[in-house]
Structure formats: structure tokens, C-alpha cells
PDB file of N, CA and C in Angstrom:
ATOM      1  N   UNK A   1      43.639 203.810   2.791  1.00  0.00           N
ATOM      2  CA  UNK A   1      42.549 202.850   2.795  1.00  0.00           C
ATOM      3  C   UNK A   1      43.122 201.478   3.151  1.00  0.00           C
ATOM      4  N   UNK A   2      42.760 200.798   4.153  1.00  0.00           N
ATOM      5  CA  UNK A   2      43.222 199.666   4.384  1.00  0.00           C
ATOM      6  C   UNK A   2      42.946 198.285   3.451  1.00  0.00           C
ATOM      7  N   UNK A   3      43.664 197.909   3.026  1.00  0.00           N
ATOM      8  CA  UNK A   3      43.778 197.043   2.152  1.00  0.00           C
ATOM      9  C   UNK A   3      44.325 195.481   2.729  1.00  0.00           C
ATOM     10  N   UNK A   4      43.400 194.450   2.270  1.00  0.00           N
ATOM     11  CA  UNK A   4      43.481 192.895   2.821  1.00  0.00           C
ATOM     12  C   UNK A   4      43.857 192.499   1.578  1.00  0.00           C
ATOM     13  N   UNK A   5      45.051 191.341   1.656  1.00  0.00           N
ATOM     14  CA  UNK A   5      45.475 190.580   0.552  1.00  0.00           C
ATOM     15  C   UNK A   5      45.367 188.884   1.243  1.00  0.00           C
ATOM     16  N   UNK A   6      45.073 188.241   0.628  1.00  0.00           N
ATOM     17  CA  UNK A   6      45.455 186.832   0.788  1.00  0.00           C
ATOM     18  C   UNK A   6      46.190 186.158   0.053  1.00  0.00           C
ATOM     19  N   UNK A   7      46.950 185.694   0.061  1.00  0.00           N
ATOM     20  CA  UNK A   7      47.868 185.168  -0.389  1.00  0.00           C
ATOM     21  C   UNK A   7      48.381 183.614  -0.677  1.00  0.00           C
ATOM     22  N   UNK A   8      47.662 182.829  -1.953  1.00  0.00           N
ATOM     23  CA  UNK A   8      47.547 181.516  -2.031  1.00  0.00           C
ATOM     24  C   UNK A   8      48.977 181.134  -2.984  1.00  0.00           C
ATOM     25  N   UNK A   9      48.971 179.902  -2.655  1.00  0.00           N
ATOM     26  CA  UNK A   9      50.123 179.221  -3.670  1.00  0.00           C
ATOM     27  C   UNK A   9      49.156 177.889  -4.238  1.00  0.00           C
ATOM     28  N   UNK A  10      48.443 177.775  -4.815  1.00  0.00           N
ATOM     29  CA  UNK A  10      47.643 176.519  -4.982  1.00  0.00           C
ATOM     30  C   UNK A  10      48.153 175.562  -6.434  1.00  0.00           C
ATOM     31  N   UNK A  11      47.513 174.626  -6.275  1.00  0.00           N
ATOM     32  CA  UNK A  11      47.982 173.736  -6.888  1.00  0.00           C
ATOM     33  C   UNK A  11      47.082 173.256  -8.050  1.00  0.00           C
ATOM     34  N   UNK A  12      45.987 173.459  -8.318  1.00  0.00           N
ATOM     35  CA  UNK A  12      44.854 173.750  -9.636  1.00  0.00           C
ATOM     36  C   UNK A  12      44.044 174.668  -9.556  1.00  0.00           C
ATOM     37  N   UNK A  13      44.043 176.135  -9.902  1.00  0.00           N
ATOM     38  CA  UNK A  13      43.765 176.967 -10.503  1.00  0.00           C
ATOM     39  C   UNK A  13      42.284 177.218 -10.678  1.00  0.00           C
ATOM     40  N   UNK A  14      41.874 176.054 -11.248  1.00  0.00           N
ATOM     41  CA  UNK A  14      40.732 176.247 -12.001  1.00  0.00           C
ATOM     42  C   UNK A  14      39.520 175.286 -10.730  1.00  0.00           C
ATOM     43  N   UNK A  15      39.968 174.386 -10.148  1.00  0.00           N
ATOM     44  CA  UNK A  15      39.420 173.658  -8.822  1.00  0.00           C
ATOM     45  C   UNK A  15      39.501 174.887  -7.708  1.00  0.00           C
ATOM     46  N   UNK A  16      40.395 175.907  -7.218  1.00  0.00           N
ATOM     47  CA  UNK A  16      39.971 176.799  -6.849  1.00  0.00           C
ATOM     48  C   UNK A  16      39.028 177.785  -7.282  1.00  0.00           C
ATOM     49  N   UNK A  17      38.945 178.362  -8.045  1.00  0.00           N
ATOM     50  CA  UNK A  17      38.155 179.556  -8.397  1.00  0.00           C
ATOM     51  C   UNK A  17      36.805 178.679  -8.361  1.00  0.00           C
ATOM     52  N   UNK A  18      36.566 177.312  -8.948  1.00  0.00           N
ATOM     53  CA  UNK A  18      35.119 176.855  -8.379  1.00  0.00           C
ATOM     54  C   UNK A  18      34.775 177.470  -7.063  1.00  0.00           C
ATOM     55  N   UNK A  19      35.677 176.659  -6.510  1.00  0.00           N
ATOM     56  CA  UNK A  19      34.947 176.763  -4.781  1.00  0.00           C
ATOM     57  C   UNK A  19      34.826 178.250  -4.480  1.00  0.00           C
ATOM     58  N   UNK A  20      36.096 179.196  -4.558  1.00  0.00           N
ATOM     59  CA  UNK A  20      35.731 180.340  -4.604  1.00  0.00           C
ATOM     60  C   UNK A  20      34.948 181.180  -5.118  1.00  0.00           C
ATOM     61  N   UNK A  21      33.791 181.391  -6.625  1.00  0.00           N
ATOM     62  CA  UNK A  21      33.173 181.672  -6.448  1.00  0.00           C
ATOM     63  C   UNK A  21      31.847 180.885  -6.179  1.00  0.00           C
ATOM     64  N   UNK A  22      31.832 180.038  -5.481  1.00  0.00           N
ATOM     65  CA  UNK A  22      31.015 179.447  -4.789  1.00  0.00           C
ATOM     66  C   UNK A  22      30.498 179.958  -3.274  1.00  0.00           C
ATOM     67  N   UNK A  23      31.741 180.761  -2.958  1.00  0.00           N
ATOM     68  CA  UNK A  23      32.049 181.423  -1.915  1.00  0.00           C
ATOM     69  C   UNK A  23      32.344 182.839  -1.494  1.00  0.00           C
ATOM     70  N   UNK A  24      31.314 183.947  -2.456  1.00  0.00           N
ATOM     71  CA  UNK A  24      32.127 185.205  -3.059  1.00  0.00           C
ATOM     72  C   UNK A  24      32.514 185.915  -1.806  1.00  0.00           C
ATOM     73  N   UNK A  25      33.352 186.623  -1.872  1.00  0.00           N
ATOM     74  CA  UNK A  25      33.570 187.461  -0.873  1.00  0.00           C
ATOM     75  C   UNK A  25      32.100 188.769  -0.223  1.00  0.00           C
ATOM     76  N   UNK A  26      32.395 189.268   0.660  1.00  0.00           N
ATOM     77  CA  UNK A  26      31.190 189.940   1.023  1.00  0.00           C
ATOM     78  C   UNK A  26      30.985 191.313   0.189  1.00  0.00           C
ATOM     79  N   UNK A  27      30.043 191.730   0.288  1.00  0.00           N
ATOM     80  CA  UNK A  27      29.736 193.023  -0.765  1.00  0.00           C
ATOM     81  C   UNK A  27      30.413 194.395  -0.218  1.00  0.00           C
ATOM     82  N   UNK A  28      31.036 193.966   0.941  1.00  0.00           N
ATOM     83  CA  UNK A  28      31.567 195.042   1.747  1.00  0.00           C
ATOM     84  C   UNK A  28      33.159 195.191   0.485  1.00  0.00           C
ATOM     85  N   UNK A  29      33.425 196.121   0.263  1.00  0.00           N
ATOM     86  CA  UNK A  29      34.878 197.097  -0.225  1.00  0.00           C
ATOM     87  C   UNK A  29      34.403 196.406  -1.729  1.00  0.00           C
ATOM     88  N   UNK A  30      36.187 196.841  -1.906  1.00  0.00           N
ATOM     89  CA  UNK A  30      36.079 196.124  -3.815  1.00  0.00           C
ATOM     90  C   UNK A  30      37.427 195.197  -3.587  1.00  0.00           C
ATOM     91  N   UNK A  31      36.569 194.025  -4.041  1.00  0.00           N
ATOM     92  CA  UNK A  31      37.648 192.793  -4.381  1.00  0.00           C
ATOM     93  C   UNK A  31      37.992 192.643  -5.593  1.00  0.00           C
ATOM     94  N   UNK A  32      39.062 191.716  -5.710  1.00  0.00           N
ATOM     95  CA  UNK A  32      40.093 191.245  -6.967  1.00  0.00           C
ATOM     96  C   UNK A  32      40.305 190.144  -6.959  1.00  0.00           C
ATOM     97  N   UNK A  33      40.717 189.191  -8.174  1.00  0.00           N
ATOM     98  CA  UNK A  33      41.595 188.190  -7.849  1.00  0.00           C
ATOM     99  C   UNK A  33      42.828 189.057  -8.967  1.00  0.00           C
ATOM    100  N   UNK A  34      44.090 188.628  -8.159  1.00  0.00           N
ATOM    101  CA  UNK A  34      45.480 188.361  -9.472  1.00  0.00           C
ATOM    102  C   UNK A  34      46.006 187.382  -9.510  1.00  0.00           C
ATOM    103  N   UNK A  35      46.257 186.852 -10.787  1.00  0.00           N
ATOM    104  CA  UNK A  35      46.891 185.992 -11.238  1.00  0.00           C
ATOM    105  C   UNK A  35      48.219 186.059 -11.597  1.00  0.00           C
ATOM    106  N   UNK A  36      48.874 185.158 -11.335  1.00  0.00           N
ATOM    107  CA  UNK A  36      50.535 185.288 -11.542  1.00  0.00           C
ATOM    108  C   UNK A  36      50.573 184.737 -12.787  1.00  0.00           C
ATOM    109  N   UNK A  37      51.297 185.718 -13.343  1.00  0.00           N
ATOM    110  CA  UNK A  37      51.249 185.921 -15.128  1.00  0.00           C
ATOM    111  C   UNK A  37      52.499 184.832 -15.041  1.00  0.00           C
ATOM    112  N   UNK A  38      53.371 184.293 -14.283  1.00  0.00           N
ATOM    113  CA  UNK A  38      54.843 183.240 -14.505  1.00  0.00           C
ATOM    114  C   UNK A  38      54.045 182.430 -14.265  1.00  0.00           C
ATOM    115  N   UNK A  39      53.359 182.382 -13.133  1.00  0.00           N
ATOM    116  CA  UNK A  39      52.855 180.845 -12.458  1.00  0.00           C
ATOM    117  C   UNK A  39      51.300 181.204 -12.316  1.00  0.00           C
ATOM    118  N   UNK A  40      50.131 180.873 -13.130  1.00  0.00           N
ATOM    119  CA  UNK A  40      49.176 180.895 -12.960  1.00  0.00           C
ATOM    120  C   UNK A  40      48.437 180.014 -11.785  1.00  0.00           C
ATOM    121  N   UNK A  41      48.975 179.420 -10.994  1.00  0.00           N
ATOM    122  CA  UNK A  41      48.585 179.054  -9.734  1.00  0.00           C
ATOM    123  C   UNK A  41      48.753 179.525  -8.205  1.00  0.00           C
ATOM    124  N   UNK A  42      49.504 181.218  -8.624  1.00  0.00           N
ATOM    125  CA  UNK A  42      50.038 182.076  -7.895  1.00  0.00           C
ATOM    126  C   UNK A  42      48.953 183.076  -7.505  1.00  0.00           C
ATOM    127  N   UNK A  43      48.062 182.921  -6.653  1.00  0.00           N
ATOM    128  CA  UNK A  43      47.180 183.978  -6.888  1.00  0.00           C
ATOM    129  C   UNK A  43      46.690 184.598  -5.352  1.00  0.00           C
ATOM    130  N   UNK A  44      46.556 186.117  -5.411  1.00  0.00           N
ATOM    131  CA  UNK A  44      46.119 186.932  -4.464  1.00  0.00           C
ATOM    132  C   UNK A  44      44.470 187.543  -4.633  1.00  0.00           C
ATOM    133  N   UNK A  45      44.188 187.419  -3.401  1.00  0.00           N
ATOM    134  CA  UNK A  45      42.810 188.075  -3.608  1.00  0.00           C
ATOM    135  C   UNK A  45      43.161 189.464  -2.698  1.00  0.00           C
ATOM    136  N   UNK A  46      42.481 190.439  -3.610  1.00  0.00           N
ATOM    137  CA  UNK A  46      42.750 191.451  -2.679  1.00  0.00           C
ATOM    138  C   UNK A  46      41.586 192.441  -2.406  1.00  0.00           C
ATOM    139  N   UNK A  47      41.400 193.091  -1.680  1.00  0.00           N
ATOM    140  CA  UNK A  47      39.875 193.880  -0.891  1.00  0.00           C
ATOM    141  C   UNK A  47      40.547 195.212  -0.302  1.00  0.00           C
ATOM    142  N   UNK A  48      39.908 195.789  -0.883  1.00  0.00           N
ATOM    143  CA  UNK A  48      40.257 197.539  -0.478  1.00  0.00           C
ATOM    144  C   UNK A  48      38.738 197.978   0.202  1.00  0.00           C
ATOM    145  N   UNK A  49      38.894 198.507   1.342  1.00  0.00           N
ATOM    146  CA  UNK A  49      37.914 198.634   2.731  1.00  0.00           C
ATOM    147  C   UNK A  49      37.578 199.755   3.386  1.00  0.00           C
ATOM    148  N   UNK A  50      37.066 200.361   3.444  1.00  0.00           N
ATOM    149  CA  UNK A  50      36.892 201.913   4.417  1.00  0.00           C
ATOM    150  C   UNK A  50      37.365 201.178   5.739  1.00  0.00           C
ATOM    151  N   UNK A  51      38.195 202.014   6.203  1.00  0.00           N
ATOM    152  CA  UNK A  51      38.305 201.881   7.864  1.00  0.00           C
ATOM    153  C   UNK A  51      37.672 201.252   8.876  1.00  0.00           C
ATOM    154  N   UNK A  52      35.949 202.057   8.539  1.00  0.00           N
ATOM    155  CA  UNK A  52      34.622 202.088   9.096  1.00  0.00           C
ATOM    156  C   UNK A  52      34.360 200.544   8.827  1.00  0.00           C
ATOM    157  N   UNK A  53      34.494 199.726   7.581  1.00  0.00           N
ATOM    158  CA  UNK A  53      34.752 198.492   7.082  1.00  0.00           C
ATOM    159  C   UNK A  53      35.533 197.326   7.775  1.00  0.00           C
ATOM    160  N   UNK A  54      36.233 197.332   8.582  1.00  0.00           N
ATOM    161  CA  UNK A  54      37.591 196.377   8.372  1.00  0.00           C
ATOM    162  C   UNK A  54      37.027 195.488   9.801  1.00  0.00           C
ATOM    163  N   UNK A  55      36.538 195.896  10.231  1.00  0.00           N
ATOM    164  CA  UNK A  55      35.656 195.143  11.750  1.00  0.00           C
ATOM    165  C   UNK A  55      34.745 194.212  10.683  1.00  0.00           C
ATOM    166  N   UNK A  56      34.316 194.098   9.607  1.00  0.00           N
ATOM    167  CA  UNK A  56      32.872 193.562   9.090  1.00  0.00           C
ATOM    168  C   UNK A  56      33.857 192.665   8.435  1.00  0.00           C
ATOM    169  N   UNK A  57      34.737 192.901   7.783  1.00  0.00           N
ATOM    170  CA  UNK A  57      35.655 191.656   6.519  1.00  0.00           C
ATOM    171  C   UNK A  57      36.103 190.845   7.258  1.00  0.00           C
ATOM    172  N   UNK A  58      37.172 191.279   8.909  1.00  0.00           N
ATOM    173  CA  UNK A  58      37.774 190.782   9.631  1.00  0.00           C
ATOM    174  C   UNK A  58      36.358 189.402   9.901  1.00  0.00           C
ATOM    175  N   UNK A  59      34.921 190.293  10.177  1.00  0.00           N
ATOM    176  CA  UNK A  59      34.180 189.019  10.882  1.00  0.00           C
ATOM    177  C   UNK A  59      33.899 188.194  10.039  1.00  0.00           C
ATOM    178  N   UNK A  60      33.548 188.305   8.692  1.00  0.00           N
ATOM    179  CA  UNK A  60      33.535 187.488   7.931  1.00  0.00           C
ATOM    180  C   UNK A  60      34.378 186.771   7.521  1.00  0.00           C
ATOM    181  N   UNK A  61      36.499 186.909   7.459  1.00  0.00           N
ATOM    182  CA  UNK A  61      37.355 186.113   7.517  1.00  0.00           C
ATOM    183  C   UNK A  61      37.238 184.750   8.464  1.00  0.00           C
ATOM    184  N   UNK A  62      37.010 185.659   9.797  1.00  0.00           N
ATOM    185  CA  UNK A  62      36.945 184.426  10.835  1.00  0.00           C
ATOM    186  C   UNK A  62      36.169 183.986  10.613  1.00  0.00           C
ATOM    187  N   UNK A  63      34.659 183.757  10.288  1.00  0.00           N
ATOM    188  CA  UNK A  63      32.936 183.702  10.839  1.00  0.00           C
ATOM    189  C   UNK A  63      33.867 181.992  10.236  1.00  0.00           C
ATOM    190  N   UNK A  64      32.380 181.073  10.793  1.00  0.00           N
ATOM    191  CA  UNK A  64      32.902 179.483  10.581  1.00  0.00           C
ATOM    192  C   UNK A  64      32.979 178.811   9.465  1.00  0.00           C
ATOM    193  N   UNK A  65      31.853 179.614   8.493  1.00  0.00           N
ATOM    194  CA  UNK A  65      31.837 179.162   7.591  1.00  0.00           C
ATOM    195  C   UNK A  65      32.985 179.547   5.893  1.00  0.00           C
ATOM    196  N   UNK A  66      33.660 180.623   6.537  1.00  0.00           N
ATOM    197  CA  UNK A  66      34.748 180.275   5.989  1.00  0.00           C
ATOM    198  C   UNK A  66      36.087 180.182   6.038  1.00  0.00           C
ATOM    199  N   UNK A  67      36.348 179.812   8.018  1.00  0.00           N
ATOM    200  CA  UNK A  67      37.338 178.730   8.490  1.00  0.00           C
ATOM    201  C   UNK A  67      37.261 177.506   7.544  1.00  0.00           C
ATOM    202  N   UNK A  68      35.790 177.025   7.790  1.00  0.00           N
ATOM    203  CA  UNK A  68      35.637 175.843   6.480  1.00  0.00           C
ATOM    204  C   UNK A  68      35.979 175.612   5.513  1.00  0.00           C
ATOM    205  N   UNK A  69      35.508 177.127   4.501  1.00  0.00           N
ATOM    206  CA  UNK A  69      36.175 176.891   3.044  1.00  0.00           C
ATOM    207  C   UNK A  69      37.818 177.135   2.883  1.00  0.00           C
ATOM    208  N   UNK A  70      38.583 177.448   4.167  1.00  0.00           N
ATOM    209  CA  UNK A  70      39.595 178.093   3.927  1.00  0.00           C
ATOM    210  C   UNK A  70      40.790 176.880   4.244  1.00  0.00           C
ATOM    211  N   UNK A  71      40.205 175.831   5.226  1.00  0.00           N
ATOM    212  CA  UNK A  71      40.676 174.785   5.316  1.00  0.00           C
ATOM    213  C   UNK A  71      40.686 173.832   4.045  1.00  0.00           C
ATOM    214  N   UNK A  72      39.572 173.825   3.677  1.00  0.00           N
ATOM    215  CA  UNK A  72      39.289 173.100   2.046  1.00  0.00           C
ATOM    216  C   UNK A  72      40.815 173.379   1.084  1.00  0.00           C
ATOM    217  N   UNK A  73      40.876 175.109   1.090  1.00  0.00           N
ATOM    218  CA  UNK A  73      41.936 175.827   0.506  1.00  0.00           C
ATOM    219  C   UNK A  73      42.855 175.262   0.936  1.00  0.00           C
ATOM    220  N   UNK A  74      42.903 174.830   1.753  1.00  0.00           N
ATOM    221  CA  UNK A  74      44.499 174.712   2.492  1.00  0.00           C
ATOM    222  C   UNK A  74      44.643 173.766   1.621  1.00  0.00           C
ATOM    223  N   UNK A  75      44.073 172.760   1.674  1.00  0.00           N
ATOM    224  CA  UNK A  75      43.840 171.405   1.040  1.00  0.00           C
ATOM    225  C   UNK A  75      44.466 171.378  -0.026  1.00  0.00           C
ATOM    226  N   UNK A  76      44.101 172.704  -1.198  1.00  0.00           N
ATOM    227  CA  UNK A  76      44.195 172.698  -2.255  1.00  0.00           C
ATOM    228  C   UNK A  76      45.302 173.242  -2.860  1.00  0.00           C
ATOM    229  N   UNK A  77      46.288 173.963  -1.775  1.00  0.00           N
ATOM    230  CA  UNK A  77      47.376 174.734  -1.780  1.00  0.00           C
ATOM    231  C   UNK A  77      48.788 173.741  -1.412  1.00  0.00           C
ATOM    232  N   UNK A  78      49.511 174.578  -1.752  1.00  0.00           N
ATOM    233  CA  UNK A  78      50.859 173.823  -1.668  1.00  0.00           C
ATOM    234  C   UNK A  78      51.428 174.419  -0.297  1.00  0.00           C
ATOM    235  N   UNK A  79      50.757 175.401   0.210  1.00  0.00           N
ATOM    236  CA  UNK A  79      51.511 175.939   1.436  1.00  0.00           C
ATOM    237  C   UNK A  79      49.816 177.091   2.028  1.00  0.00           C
ATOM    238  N   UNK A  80      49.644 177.112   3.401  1.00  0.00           N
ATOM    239  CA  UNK A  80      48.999 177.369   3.953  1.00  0.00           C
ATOM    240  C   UNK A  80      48.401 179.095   3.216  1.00  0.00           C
ATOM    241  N   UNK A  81      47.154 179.319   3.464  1.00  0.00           N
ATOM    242  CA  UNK A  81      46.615 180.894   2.800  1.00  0.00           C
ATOM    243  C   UNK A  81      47.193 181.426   4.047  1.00  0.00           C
ATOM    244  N   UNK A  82      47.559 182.636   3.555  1.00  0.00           N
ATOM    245  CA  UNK A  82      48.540 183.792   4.316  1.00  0.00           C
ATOM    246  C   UNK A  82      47.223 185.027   3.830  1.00  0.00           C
ATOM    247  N   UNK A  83      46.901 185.749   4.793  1.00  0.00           N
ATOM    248  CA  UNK A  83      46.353 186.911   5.074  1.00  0.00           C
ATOM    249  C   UNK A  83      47.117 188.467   5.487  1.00  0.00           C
ATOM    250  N   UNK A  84      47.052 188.866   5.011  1.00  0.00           N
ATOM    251  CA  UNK A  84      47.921 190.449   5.610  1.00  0.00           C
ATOM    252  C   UNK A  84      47.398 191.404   5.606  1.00  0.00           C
ATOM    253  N   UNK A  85      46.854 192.333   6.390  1.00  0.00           N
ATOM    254  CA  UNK A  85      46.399 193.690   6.473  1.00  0.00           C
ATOM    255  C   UNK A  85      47.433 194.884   6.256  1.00  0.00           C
ATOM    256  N   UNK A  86      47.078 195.780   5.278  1.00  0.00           N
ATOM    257  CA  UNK A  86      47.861 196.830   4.929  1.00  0.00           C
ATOM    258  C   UNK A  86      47.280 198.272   5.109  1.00  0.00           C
ATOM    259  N   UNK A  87      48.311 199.168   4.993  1.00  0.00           N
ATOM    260  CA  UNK A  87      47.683 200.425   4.853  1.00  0.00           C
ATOM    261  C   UNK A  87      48.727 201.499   4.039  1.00  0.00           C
ATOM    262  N   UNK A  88      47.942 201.840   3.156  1.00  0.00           N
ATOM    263  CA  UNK A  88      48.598 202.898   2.453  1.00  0.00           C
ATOM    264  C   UNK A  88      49.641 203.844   3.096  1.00  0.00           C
ATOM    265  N   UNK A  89      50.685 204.035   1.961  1.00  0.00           N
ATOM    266  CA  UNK A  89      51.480 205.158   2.547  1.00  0.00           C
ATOM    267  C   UNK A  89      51.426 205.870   1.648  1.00  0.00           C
ATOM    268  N   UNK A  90      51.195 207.092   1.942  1.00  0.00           N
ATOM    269  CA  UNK A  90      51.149 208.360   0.727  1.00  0.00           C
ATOM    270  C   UNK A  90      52.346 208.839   0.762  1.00  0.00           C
ATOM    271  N   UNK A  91      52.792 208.774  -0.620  1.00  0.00           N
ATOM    272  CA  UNK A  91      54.477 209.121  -1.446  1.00  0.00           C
ATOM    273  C   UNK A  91      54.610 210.524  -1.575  1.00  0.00           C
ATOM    274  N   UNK A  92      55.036 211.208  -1.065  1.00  0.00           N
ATOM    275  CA  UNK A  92      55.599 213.042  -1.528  1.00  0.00           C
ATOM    276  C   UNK A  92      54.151 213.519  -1.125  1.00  0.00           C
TER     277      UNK A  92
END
């Protein structure tokens, strides 16, 4: 299952998650946030996607309106949001 992580380093915690859920992710897969249990300003959002899926998250990553909020993020981060697309590897 292809799996999207983003990957923030931000700098107040609690001024993010406003804007973010201000901004929820789309109803498409199942999202997360984690929190970095050392550094609570360490945090990944992550979205697990059907295949059939990953064309619809991708458009909504780009779409403009949340280039917008993601620039805001930038703002709010100590180092730029990092995005990565994954895919499972099945073990044995």
C-alpha cells in the first residue's frame, strides 16, 4: 500500500496543528499525525492510500490551496516540509 509521509521540523507545535486542522487532509486513505516523543516539535503526517488513490492525494498535495498552507508551514518550520512516497516491502 503506498504510503505518503511528510516530514516537518517546526518550531511551535501547537501554532501548527491550528492551521493544520484548519486544513484537514482529504477523506481519501487514513491519516496520522506522530509526534516525536524526544522533541515534540518533530512531527510526521502520514497517509496510507490504495494505489487506485495516490493520483487524488498527489492532486490535492499540489492543488493551490495547499501550496499556500504549506508555504505558511514553511514559515513555521525550522527547515523546509519534506514529502516522500513509499511502498511496502513484504518481509519473508
Amino acid at each position: 500500500m503506498p504510503t505518503l509521509v511528510a516530514d516537518h521540523q517546526l518550531k511551535d507545535f501547537d501554532q501548527w496543528f491550528e492551521m493544520f486542522s484548519a486544513n484537514p487532509p482529504p477523506s481519501i486513505g487514513r491519516w496520522r499525525v506522530l509526534r516525536g516523543v524526544d522533541d515534540p516539535n518533530r512531527v510526521r503526517v502520514v497517509a496510507d492510500v490504495e494505489p487506485s488513490d495516490v493520483a487524488a492525494v498527489k492532486q490535492f498535495v499540489e492543488s493551490a490551496e495547499m501550496q499556500s498552507a504549506f508555504k505558511k508551514v514553511n514559515e513555521m518550520s525550522t527547515s523546509p516540509i519534506e514529502f516522500i512516497w513509499f511502498d511496502e516491502v513484504k518481509i519473508g
